[in-house]
C-alpha atoms as a PDB file:
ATOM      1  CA  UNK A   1      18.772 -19.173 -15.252  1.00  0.00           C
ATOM      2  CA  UNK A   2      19.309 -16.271 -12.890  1.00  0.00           C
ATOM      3  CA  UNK A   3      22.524 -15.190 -10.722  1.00  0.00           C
ATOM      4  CA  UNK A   4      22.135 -14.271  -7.676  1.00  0.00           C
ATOM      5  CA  UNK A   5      24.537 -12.437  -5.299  1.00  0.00           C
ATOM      6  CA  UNK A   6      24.765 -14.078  -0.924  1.00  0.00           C
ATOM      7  CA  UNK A   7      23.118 -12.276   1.135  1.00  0.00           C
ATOM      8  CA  UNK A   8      20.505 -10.324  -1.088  1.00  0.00           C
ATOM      9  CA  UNK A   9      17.305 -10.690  -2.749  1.00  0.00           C
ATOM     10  CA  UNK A  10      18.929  -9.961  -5.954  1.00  0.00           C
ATOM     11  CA  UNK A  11      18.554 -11.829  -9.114  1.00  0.00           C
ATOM     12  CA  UNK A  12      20.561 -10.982 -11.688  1.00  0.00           C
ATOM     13  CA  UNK A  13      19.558 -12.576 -16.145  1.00  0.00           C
ATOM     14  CA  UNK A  14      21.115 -10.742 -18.327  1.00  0.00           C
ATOM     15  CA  UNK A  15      25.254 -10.549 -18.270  1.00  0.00           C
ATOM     16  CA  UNK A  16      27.751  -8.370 -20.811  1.00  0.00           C
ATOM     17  CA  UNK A  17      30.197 -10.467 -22.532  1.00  0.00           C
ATOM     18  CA  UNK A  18      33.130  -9.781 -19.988  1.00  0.00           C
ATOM     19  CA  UNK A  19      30.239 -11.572 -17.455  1.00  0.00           C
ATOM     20  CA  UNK A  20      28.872  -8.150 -15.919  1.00  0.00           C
ATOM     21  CA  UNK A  21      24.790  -7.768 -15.202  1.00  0.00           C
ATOM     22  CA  UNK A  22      23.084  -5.948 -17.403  1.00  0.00           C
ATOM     23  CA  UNK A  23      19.759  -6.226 -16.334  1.00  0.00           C
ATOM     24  CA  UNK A  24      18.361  -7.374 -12.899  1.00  0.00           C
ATOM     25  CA  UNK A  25      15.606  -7.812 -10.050  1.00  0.00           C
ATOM     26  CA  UNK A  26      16.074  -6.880  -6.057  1.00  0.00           C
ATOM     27  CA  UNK A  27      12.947  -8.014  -3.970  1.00  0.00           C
ATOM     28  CA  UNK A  28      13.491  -6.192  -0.804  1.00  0.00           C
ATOM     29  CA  UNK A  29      16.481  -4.335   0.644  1.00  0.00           C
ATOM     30  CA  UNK A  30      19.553  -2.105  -0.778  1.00  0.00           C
ATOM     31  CA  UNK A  31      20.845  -2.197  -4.078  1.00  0.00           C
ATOM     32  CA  UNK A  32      24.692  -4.056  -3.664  1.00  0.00           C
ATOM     33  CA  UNK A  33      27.307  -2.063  -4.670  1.00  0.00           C
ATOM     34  CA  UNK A  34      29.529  -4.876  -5.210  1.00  0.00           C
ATOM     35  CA  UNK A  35      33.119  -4.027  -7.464  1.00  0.00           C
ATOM     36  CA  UNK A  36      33.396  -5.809 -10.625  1.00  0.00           C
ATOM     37  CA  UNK A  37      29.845  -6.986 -10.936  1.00  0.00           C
ATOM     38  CA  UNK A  38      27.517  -4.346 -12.480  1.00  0.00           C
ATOM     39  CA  UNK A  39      27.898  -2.591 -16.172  1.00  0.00           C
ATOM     40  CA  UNK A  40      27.343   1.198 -16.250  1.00  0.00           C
ATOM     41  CA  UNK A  41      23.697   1.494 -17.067  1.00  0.00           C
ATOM     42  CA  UNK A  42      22.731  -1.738 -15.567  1.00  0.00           C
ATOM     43  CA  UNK A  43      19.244  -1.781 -14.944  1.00  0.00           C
ATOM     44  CA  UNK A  44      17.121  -3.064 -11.776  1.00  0.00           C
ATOM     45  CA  UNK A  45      13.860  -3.244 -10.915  1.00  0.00           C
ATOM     46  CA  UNK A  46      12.549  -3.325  -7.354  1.00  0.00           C
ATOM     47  CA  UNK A  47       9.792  -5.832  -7.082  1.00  0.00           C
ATOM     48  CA  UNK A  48       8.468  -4.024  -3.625  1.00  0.00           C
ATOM     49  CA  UNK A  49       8.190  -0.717  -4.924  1.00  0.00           C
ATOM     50  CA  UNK A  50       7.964  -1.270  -8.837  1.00  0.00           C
ATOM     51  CA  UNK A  51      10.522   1.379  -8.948  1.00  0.00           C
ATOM     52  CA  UNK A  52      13.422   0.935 -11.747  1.00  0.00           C
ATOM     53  CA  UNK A  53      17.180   1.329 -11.114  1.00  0.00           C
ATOM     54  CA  UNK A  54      20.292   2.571 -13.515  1.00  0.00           C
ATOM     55  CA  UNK A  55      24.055   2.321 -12.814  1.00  0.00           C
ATOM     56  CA  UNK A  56      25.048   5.813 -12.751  1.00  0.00           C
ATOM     57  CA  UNK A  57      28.578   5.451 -11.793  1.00  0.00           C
ATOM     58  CA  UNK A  58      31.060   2.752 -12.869  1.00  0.00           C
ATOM     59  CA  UNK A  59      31.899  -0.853 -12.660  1.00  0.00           C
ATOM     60  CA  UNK A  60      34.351  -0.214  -9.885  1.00  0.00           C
ATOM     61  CA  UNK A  61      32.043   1.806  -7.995  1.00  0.00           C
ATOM     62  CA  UNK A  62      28.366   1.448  -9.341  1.00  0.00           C
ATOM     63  CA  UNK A  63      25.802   4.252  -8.041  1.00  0.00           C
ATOM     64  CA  UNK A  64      22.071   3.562  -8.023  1.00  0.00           C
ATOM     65  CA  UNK A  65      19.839   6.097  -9.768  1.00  0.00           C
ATOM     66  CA  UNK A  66      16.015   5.914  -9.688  1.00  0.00           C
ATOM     67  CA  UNK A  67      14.905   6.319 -13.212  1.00  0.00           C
ATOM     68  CA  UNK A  68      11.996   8.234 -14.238  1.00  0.00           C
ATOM     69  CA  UNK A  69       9.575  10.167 -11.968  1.00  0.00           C
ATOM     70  CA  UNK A  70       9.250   8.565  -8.420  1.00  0.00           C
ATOM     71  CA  UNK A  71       5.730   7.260  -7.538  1.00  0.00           C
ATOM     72  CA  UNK A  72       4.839  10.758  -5.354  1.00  0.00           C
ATOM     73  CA  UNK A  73       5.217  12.954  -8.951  1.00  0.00           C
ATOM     74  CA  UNK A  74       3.885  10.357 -11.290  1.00  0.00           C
ATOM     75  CA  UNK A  75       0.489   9.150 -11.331  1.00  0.00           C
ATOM     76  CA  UNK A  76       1.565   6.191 -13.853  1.00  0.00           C
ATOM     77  CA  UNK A  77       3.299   4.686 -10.937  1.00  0.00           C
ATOM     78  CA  UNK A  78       0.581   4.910  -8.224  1.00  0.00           C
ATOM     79  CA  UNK A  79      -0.854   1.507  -7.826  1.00  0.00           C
ATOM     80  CA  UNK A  80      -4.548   0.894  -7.170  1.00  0.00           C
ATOM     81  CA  UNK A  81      -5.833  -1.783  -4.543  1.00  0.00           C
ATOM     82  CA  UNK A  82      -9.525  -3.066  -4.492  1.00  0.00           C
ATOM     83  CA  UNK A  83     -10.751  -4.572  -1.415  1.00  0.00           C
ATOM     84  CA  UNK A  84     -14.215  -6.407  -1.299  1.00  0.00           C
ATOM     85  CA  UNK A  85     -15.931  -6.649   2.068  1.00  0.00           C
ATOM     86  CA  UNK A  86     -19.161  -8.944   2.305  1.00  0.00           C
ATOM     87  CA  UNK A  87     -21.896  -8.488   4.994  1.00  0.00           C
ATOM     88  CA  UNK A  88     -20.486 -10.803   7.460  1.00  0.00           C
ATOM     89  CA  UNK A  89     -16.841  -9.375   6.802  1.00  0.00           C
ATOM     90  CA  UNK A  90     -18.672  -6.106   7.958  1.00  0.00           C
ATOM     91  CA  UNK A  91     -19.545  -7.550  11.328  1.00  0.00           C
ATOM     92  CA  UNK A  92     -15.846  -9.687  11.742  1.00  0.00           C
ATOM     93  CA  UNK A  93     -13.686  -8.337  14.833  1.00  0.00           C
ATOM     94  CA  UNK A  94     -11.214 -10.878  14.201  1.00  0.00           C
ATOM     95  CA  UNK A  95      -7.472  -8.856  13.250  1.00  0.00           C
ATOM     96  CA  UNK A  96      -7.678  -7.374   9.919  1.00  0.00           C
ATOM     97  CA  UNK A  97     -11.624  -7.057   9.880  1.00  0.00           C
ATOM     98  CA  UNK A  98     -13.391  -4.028   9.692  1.00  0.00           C
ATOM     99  CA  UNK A  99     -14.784  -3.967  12.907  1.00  0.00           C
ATOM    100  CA  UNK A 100     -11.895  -4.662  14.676  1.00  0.00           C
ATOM    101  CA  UNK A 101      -9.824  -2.004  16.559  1.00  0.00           C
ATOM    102  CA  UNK A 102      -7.228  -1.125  14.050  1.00  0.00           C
ATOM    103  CA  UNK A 103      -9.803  -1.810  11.387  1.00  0.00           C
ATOM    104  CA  UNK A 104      -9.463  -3.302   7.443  1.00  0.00           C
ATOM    105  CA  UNK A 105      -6.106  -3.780   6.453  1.00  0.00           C
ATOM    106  CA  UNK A 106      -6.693  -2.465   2.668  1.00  0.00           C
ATOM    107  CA  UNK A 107      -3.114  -1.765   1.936  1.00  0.00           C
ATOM    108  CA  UNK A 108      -0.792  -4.648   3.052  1.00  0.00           C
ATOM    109  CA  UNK A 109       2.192  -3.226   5.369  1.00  0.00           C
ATOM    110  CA  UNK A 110       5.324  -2.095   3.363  1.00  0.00           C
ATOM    111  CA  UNK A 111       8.695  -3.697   4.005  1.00  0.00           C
ATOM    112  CA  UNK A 112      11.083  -2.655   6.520  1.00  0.00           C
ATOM    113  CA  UNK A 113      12.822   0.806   4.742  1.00  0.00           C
ATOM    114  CA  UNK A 114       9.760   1.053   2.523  1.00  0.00           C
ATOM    115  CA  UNK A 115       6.555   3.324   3.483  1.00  0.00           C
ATOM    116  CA  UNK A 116       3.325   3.423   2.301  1.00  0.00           C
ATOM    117  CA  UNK A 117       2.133   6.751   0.566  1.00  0.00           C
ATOM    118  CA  UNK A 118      -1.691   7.404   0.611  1.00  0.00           C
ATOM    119  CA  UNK A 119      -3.465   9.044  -2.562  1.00  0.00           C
ATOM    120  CA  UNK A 120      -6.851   8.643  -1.715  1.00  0.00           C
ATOM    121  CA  UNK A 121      -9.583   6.046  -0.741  1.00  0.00           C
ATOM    122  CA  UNK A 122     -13.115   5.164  -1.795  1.00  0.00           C
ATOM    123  CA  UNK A 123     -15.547   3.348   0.002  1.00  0.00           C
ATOM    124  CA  UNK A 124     -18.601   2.286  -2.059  1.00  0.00           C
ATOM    125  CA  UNK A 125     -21.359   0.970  -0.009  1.00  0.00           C
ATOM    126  CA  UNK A 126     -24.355  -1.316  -1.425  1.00  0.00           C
ATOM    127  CA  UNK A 127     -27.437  -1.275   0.586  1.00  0.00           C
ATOM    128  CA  UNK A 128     -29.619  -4.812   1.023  1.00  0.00           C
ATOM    129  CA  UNK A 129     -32.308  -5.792   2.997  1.00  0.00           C
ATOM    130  CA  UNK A 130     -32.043  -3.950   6.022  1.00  0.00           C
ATOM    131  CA  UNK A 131     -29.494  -1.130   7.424  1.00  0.00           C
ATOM    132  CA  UNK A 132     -26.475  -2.549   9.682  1.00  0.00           C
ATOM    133  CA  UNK A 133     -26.510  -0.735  13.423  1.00  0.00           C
ATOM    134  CA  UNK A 134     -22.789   0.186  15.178  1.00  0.00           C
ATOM    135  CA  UNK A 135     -20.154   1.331  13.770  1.00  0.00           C
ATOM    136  CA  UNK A 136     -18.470   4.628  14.332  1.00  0.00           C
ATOM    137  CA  UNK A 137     -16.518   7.220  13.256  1.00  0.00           C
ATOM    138  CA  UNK A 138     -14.514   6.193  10.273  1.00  0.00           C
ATOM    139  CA  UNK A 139     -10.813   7.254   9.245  1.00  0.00           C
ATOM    140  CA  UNK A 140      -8.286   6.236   7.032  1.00  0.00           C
ATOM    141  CA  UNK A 141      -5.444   5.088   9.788  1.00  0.00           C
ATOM    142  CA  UNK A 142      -1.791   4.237   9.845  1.00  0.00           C
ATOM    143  CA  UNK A 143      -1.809   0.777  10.221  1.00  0.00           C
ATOM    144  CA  UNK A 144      -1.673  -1.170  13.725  1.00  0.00           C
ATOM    145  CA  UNK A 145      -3.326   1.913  15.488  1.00  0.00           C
ATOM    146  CA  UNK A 146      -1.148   4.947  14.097  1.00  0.00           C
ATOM    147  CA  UNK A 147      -2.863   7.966  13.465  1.00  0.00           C
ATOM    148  CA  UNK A 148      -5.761   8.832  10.964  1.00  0.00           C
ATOM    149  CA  UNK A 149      -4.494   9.909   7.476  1.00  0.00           C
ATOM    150  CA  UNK A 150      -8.026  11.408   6.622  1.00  0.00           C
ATOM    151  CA  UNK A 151     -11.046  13.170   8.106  1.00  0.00           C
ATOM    152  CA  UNK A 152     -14.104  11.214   9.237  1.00  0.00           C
ATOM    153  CA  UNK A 153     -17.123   9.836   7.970  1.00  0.00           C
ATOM    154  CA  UNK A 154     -20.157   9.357  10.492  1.00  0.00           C
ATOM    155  CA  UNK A 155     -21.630   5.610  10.669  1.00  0.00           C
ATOM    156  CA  UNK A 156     -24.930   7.251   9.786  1.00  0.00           C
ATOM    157  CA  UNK A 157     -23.953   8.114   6.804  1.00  0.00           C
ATOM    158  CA  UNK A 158     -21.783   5.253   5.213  1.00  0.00           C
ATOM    159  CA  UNK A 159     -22.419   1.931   7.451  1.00  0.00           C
ATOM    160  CA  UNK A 160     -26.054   2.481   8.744  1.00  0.00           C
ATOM    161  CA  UNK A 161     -27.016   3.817   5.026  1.00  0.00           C
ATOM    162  CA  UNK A 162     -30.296   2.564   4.181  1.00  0.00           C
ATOM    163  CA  UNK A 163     -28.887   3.271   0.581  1.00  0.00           C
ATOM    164  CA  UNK A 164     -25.883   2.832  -1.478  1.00  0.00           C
ATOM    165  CA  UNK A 165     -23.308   5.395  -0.786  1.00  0.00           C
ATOM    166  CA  UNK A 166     -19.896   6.139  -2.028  1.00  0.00           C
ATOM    167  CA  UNK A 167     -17.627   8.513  -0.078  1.00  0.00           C
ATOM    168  CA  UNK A 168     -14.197   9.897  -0.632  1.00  0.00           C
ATOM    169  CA  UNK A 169     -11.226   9.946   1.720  1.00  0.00           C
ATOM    170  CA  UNK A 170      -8.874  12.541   0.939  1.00  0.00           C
ATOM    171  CA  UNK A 171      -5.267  12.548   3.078  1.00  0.00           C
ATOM    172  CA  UNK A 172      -5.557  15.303   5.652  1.00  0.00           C
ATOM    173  CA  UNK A 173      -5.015  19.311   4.590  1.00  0.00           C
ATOM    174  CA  UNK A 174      -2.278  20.002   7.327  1.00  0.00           C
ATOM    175  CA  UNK A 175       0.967  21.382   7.034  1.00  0.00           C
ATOM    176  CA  UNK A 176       3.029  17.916   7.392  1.00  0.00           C
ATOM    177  CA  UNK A 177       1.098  14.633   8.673  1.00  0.00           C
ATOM    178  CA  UNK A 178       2.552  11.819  10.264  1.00  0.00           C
ATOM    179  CA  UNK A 179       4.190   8.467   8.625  1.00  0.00           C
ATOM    180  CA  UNK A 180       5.477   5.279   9.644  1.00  0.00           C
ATOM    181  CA  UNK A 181       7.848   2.820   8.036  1.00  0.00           C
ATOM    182  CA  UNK A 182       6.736  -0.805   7.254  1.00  0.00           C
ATOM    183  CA  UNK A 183       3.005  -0.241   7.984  1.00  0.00           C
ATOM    184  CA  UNK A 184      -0.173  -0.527   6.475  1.00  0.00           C
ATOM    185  CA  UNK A 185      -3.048   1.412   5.482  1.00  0.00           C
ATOM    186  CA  UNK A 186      -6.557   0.719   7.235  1.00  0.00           C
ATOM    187  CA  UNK A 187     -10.269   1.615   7.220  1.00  0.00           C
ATOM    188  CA  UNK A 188     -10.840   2.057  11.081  1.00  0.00           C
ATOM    189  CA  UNK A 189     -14.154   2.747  12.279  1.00  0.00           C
ATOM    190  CA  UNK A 190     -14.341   3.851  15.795  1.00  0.00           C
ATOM    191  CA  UNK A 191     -16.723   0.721  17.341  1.00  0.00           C
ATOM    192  CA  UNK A 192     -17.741  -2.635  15.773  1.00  0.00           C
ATOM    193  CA  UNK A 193     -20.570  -2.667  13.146  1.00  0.00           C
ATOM    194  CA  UNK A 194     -23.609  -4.752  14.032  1.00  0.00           C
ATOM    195  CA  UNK A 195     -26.199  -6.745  12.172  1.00  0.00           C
ATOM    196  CA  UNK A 196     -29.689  -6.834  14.227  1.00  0.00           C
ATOM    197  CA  UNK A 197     -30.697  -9.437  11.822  1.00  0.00           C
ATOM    198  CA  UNK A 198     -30.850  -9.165   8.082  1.00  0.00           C
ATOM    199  CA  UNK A 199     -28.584  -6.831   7.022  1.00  0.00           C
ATOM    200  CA  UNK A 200     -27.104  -7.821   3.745  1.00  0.00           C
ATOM    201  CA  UNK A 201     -25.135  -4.793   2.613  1.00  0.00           C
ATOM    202  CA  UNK A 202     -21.447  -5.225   0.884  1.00  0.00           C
ATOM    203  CA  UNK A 203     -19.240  -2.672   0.506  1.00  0.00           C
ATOM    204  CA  UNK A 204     -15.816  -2.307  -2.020  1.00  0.00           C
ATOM    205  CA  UNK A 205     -12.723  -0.299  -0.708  1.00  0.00           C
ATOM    206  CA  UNK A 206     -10.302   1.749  -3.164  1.00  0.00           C
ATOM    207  CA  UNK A 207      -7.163   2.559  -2.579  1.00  0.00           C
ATOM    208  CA  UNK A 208      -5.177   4.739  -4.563  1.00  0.00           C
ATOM    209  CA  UNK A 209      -1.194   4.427  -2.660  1.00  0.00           C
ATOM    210  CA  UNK A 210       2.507   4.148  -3.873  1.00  0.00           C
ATOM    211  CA  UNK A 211       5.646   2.360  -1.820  1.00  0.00           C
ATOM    212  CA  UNK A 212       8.847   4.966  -1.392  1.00  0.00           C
ATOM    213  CA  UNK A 213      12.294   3.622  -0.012  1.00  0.00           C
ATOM    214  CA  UNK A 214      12.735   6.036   2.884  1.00  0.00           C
END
């Protein structure tokens, strides 16, 4: 049975003989440093980020050191979302569709002190029936209306497709580009896709990302 510490998200299952943790779990928040309960080299893993702690100091005055490469450096540790998006999910305004506003959520928003890093994102498109009308401009987008992460993609040429399509979203080549803490990561296009009638296309969303503590 797990220990846990008031006031944190952290679980702690594996204790040293004299009763300090050896290895442990934190699901959101900072690392305690409290006195007398961690073993040098304690180990924790952060649940958010999938990122793995060491005790690099002492037992008197524990300091948490990220261990291994962090998520930007090493590709092992990006994580890869798939998002499936029927025909009528192509149409939906509601919040969190495609068509609405701030567009699909495809990465959900990081926790407070966390931010989401994007990689890259593909959109495959599959063509049936009939070609969807609408639609505009489409961007990769800080969640909740923040600023595009990528260049654009005409509606032409991924949501009005009369054939399947699969398009890349790379972040944008600038010298620094902007980020915000505890969002998400959306597919915004710039006006709502339509369906004049029998439309029937489906489209799958890849996201390539990894979750920093900032």
């Amino acid at each position: 049975m797990p220990y846990s510490i008031t006031g944190t998200t952290l679980q702690i299952y594996d204790k040293t003989l004299n009763g300090l943790a050896l290895t442990a779990t934190i699901d959101s928040g900072t690392i305690p440093t409290t006195i007398s309960t961690f073993a040098p080299g304690c180990m924790i893993l952060d649940l958010s980020t999938g990122i793995r702690y060491y005790n690099s100091g002492t037992t008197a005055a524990p300091v948490w050191s990220q261990s291994g490469s962090s998520a930007l450096a090493d590709a092992q540790m990006m994580k890869l979302i798939q998002v499936d998006v029927t025909a009528a999910q192509m149409i939906a305004t509601t919040a969190g569709s495609l068509s609405h506003a701030n567009g699909l959520i495809v990465v959900p928003a990081a926790a407070a002190g966390y931010v989401n890093i994007l990689h890259r994102l593909v959109v495959s498109y599959t063509f049936s029936i009939a070609a969807f009308t609408g639609g505009g401009n489409t961007t990769v987008n800080i969640g909740s209306g923040g600023a595009a992460l990528t260049g654009l993609i005409g509606t032409a040429s991924l949501w009005q497709s009369a054939a399947n399509v699969i398009y890349w979203f790379n972040p944008l080549a600038v010298v620094a580009a902007p980020i915000t803490t505890a969002t998400s990561i959306n597919l915004v296009t710039a006006s709502a896709i339509t369906n004049p009638g029998t439309a029937a296309g489906s489209s799958k969303v890849y996201c390539w990302y990894s979750t920093v503590a900032i």
